[in-house]
C-alpha atoms as a PDB file:
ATOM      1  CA  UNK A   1      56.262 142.844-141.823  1.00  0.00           C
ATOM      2  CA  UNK A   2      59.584 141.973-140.576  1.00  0.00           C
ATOM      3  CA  UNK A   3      60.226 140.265-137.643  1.00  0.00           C
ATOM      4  CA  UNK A   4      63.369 140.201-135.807  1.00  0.00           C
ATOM      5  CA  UNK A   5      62.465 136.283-134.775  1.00  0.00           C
ATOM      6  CA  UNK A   6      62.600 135.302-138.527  1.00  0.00           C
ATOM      7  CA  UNK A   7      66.175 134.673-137.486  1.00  0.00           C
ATOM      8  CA  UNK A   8      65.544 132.690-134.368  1.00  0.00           C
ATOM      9  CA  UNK A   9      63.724 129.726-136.874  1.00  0.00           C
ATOM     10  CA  UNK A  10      66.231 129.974-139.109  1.00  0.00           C
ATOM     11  CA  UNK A  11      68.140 129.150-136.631  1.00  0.00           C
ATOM     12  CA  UNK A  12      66.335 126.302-135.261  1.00  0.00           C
ATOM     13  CA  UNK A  13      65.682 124.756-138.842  1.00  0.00           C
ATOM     14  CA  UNK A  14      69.686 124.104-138.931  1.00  0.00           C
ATOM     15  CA  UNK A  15      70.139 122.955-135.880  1.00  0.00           C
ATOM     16  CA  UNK A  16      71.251 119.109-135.814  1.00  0.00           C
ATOM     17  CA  UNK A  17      69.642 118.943-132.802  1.00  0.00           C
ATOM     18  CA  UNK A  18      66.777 120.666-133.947  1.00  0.00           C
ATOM     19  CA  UNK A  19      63.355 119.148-131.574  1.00  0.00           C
ATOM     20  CA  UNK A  20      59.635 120.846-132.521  1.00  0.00           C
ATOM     21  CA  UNK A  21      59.305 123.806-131.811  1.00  0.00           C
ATOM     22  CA  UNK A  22      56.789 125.521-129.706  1.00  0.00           C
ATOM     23  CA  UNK A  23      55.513 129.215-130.568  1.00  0.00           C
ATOM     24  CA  UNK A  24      54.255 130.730-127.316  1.00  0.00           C
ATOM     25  CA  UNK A  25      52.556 133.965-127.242  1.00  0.00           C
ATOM     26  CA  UNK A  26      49.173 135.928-126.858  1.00  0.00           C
ATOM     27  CA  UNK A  27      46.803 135.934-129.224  1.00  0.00           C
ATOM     28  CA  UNK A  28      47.519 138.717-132.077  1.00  0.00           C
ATOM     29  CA  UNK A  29      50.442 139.358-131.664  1.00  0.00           C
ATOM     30  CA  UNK A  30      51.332 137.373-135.368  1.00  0.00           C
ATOM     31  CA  UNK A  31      52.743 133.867-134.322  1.00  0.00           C
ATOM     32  CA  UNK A  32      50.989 132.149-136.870  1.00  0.00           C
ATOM     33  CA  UNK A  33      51.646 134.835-139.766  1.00  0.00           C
ATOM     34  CA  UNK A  34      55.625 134.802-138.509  1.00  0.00           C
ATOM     35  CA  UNK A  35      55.884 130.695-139.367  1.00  0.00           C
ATOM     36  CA  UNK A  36      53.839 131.630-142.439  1.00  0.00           C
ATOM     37  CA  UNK A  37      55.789 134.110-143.752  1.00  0.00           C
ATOM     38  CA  UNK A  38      59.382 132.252-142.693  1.00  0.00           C
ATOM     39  CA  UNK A  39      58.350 129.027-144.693  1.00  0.00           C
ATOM     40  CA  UNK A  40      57.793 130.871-147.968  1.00  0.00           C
ATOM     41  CA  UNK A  41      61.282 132.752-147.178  1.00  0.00           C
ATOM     42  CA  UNK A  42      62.944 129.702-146.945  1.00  0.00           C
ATOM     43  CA  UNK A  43      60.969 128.193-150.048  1.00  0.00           C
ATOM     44  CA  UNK A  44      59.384 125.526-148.074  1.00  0.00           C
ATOM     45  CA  UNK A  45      56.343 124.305-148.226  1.00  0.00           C
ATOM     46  CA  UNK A  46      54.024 124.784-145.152  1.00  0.00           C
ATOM     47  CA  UNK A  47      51.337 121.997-144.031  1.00  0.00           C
ATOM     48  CA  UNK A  48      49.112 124.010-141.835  1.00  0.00           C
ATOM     49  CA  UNK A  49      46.932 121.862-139.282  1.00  0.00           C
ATOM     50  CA  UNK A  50      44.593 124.950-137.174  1.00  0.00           C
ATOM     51  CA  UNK A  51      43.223 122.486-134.309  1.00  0.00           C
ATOM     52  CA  UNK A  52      40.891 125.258-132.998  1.00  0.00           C
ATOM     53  CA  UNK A  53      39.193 126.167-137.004  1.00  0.00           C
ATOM     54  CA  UNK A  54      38.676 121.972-137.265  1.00  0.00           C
ATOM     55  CA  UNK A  55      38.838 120.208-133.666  1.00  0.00           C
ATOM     56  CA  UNK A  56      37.468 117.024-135.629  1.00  0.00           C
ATOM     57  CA  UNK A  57      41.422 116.770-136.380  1.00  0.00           C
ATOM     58  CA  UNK A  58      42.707 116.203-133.416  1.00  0.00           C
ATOM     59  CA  UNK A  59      41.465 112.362-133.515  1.00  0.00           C
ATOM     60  CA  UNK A  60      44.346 112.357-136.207  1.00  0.00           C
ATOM     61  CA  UNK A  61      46.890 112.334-133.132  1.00  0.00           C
ATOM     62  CA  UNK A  62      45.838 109.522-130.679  1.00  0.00           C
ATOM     63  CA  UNK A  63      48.331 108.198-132.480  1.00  0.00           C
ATOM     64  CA  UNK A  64      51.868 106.950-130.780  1.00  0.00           C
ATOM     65  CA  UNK A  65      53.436 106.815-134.610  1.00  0.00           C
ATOM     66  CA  UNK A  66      54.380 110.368-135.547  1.00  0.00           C
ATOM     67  CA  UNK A  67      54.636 108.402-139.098  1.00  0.00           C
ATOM     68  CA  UNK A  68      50.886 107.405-138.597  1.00  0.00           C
ATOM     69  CA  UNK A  69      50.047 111.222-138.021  1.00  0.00           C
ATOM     70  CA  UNK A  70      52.006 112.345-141.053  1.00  0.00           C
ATOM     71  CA  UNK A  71      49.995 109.788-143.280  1.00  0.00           C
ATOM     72  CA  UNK A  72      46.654 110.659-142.198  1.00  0.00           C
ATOM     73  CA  UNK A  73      47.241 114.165-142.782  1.00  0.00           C
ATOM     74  CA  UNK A  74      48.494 113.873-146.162  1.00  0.00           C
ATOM     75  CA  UNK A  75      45.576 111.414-146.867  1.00  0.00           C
ATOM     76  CA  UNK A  76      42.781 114.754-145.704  1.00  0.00           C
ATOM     77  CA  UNK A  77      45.345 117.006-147.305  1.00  0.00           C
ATOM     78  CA  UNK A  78      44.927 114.789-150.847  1.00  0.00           C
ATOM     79  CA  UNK A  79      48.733 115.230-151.287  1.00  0.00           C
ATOM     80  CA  UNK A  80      51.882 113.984-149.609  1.00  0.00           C
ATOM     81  CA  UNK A  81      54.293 116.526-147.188  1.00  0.00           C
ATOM     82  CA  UNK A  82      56.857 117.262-149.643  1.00  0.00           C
ATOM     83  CA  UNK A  83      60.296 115.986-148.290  1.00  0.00           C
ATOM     84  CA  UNK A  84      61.373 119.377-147.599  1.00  0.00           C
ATOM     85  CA  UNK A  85      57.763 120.642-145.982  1.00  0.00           C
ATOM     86  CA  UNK A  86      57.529 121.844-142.852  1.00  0.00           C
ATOM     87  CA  UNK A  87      54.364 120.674-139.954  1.00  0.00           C
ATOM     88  CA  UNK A  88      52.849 123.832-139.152  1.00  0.00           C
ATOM     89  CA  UNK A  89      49.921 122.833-135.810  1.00  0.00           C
ATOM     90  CA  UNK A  90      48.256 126.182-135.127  1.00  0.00           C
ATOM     91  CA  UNK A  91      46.425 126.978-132.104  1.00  0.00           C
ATOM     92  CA  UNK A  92      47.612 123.575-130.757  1.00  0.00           C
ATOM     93  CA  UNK A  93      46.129 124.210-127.319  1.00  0.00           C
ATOM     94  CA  UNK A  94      42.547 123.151-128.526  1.00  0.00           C
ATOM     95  CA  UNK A  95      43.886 119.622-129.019  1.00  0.00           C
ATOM     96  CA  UNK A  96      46.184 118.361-126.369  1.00  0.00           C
ATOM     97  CA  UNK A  97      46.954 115.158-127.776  1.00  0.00           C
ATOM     98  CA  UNK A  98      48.470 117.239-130.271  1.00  0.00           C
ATOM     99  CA  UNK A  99      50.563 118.422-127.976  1.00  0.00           C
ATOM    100  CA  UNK A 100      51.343 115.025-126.340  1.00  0.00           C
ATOM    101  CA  UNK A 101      52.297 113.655-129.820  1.00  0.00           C
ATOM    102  CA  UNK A 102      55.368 116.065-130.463  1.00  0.00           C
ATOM    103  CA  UNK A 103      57.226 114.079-128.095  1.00  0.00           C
ATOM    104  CA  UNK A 104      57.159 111.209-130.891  1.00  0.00           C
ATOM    105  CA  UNK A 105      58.257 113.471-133.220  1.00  0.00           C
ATOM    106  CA  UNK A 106      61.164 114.357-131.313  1.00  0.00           C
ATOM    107  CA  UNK A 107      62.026 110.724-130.394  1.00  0.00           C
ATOM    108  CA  UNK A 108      61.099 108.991-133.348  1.00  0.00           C
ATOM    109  CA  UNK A 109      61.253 111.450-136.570  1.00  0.00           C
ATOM    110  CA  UNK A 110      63.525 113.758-135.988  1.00  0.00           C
ATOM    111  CA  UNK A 111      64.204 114.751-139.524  1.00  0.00           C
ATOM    112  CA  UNK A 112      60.656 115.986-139.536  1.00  0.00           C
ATOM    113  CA  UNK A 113      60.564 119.868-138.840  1.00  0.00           C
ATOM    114  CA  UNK A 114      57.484 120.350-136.417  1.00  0.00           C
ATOM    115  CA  UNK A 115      56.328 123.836-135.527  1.00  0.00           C
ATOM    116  CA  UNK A 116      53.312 124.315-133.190  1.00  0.00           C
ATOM    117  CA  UNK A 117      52.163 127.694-132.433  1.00  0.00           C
ATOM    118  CA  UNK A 118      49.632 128.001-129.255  1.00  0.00           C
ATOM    119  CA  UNK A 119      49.009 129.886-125.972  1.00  0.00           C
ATOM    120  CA  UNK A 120      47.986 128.598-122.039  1.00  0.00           C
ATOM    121  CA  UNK A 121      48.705 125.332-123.056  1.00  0.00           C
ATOM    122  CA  UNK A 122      49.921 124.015-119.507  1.00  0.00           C
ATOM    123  CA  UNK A 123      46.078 124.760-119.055  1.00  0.00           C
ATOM    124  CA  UNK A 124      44.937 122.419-121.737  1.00  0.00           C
ATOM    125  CA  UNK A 125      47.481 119.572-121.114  1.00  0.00           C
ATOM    126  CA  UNK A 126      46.189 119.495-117.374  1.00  0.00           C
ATOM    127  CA  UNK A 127      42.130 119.270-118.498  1.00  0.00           C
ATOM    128  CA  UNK A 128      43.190 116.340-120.332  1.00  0.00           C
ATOM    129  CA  UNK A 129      45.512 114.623-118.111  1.00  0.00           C
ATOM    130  CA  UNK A 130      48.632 114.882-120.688  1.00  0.00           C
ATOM    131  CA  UNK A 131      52.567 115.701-119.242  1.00  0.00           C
ATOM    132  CA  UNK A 132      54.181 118.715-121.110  1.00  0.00           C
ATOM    133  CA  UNK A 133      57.065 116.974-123.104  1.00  0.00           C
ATOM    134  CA  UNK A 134      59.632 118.241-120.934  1.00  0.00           C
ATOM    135  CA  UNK A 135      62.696 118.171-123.170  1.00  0.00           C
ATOM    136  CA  UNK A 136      61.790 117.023-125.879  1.00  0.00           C
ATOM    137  CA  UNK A 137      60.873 120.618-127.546  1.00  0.00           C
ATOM    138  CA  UNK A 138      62.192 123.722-128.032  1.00  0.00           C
ATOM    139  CA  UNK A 139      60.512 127.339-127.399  1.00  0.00           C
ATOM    140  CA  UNK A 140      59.635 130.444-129.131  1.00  0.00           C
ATOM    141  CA  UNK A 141      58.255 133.524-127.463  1.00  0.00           C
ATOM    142  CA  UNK A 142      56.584 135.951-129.744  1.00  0.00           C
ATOM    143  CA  UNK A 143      55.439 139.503-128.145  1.00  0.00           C
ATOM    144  CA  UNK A 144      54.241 142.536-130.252  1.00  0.00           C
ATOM    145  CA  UNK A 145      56.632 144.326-132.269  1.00  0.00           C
ATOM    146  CA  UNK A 146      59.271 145.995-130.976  1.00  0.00           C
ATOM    147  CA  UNK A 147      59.660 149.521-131.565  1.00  0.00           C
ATOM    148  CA  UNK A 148      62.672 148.621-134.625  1.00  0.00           C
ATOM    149  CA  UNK A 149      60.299 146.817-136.164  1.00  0.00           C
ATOM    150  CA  UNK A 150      57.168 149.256-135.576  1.00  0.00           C
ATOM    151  CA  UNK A 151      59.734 151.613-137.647  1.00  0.00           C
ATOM    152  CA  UNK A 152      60.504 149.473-140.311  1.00  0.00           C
ATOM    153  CA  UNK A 153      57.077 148.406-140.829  1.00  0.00           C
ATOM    154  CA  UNK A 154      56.051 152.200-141.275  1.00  0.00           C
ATOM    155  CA  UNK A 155      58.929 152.795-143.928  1.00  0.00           C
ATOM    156  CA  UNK A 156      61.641 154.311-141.521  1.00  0.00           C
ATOM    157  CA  UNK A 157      63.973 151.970-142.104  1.00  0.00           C
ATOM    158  CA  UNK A 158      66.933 154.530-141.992  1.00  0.00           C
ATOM    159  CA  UNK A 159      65.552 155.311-138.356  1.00  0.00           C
ATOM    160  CA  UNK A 160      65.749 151.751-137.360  1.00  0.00           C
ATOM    161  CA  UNK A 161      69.120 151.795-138.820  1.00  0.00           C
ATOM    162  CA  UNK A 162      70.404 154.336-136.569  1.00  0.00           C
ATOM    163  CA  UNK A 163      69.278 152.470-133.576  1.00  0.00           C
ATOM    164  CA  UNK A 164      70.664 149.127-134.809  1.00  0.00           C
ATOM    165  CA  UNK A 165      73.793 150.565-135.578  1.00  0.00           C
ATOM    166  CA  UNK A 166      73.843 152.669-131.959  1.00  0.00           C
ATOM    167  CA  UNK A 167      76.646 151.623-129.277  1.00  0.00           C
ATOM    168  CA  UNK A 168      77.028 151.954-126.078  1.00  0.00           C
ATOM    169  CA  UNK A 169      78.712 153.797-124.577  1.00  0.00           C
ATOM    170  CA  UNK A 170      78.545 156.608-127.551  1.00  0.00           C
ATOM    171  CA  UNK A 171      81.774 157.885-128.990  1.00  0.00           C
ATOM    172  CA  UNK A 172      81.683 161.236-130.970  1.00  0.00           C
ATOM    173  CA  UNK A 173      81.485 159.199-134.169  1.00  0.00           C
ATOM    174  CA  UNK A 174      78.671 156.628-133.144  1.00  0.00           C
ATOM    175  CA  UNK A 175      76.226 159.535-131.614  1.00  0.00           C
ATOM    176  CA  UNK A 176      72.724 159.618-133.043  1.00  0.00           C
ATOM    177  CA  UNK A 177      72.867 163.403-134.248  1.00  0.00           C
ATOM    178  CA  UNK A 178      70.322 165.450-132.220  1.00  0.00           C
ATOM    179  CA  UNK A 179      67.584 165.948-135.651  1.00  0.00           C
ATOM    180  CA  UNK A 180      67.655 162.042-135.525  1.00  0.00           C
ATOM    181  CA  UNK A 181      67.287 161.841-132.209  1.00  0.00           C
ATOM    182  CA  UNK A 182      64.237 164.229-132.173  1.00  0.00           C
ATOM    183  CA  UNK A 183      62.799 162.534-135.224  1.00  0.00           C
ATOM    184  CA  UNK A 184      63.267 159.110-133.214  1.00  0.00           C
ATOM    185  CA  UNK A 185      61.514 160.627-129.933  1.00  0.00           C
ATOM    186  CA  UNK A 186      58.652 161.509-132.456  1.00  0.00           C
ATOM    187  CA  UNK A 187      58.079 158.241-133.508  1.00  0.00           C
ATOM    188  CA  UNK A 188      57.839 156.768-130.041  1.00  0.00           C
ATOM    189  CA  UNK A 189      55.169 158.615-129.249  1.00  0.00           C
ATOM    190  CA  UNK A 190      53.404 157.356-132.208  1.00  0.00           C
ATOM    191  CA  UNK A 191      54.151 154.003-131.511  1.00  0.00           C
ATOM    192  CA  UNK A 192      53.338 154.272-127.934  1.00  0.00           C
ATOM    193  CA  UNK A 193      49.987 155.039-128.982  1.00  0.00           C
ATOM    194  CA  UNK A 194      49.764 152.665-132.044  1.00  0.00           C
ATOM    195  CA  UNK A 195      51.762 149.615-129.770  1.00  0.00           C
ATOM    196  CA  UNK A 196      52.754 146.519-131.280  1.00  0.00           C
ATOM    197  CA  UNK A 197      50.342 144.359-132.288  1.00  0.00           C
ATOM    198  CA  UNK A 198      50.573 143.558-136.020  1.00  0.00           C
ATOM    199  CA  UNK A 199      47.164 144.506-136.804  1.00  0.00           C
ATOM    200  CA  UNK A 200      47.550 147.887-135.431  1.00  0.00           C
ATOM    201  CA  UNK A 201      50.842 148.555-136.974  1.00  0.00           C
ATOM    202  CA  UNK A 202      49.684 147.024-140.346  1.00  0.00           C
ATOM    203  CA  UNK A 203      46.822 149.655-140.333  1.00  0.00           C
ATOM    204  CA  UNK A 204      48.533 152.546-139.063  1.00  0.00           C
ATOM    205  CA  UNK A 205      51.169 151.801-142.057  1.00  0.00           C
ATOM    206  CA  UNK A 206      48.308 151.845-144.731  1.00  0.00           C
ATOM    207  CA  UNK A 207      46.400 154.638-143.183  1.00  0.00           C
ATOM    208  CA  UNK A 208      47.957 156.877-140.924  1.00  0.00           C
ATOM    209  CA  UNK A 209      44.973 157.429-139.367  1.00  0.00           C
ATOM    210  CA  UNK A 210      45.388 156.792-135.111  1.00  0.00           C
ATOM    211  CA  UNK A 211      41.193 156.546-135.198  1.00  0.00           C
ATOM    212  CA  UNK A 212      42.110 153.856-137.116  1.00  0.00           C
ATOM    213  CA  UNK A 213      43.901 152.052-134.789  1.00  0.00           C
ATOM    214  CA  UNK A 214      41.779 152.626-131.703  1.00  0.00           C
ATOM    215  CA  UNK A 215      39.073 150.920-133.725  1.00  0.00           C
ATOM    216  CA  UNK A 216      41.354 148.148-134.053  1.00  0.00           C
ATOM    217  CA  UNK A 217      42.841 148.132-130.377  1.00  0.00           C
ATOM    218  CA  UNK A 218      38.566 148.266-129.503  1.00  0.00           C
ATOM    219  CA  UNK A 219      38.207 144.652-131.250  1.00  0.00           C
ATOM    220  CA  UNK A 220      41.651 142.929-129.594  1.00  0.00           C
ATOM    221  CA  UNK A 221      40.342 144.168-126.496  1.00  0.00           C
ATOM    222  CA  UNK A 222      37.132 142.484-127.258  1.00  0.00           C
ATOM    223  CA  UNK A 223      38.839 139.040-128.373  1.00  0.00           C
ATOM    224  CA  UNK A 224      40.409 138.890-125.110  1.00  0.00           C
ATOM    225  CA  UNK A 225      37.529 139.508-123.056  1.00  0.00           C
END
């Protein structure tokens, strides 16, 4: 599903002052399949490191040398990060030297592109003692889907359209025609039921079915609790 943040990495990937970058957001809401789905875009490969599916990892970073890190990963990994790969740290708040380390990354391999994607980590970093590397990284929030790409993701792409291409204020040749507009106010109401969360969307897309989705919006509830 498209993402309108797709074009906030690309944007950090050229930067020449590009630092790691931090993906902040609840959990669901797609931060990890977002980085996923932007390295294969870009044709890049991806070195995922999930911290919280194998916390014996996180020893890997009591390292200073961001060099070090890179060369015990590709030595579990069996294969070297190709030139061009990208360091993908998921759920990074279950190790906070993780964390701590991208500040080496930043200062001492630059040319390295570092994404981490986690949530509450100012929590983590204070259990363990660690300073948040102020300046040194940069920061993504991810929410749930907007309601652009809650239509595109259901195949009303021409509806998103008409908002994307709406201006303020409207001039008899910009104005969303009125069977549009009612066809747009329909689809709110859909996707203020359905909301944003990928899941959600993703089976309301297949199915159609709203039962569906409260069934899924049962079990996110759950996960947060």
């Amino acid at each position: 599903m498209e993402r309108h943040q797709l074009a906030d990495l690309s944007n950090w990937l050229r930067s020449p002052r590009r630092k790691p970058l931090i993906v902040r957001g609840a959990r669901q809401v797609g931060k990890s399949t977002m980085v996923e789905l932007f390295a294969e875009g870009k044709g890049r490969d991806l070195r995922v490191v999930n911290l919280e599916r194998h916390p014996d990892l996180a020893d890997v970073f009591a390292s200073n040398d961001p060099r070090a890190i890179l060369n015990r990963l590709d030595t579990l990994a069996e294969a070297p990060l190709s030139e061009r790969g990208i360091l993908f740290l998921d759920e990074i708040q279950a190790a906070a030297a993780a964390i701590a380390s991208l500040r080496y990354f930043f200062e001492e391999l630059p040319d390295q592109p570092v994404v981490a994607a986690g949530s509450l980590m100012e929590f983590a970093l204070a259990d363990h003692g660690f300073p948040m590397p102020v300046g040194r990284v940069d920061y993504l929030n991810v929410g749930p889907m907007t309601f652009t790409e809650f239509l595109r993701a259901t195949g009303k792409k021409g509806l998103a359209s008409a908002i994307d291409e709406f201006e303020w204020p409207p001039q008899d040749d910009t104005a969303i025609p009125s069977v549009i507009h009612e066809r747009l106010l329909e689809q709110l109401r859909v996707y203020q039921f359905v909301g944003g969360m990928p899941e959600a969307v993703q089976v309301y897309a297949d199915s159609g079915s709203l039962r569906a989705v409260s069934t899924v919006h049962t079990s996110i509830v759950d996960t947060y609790r």
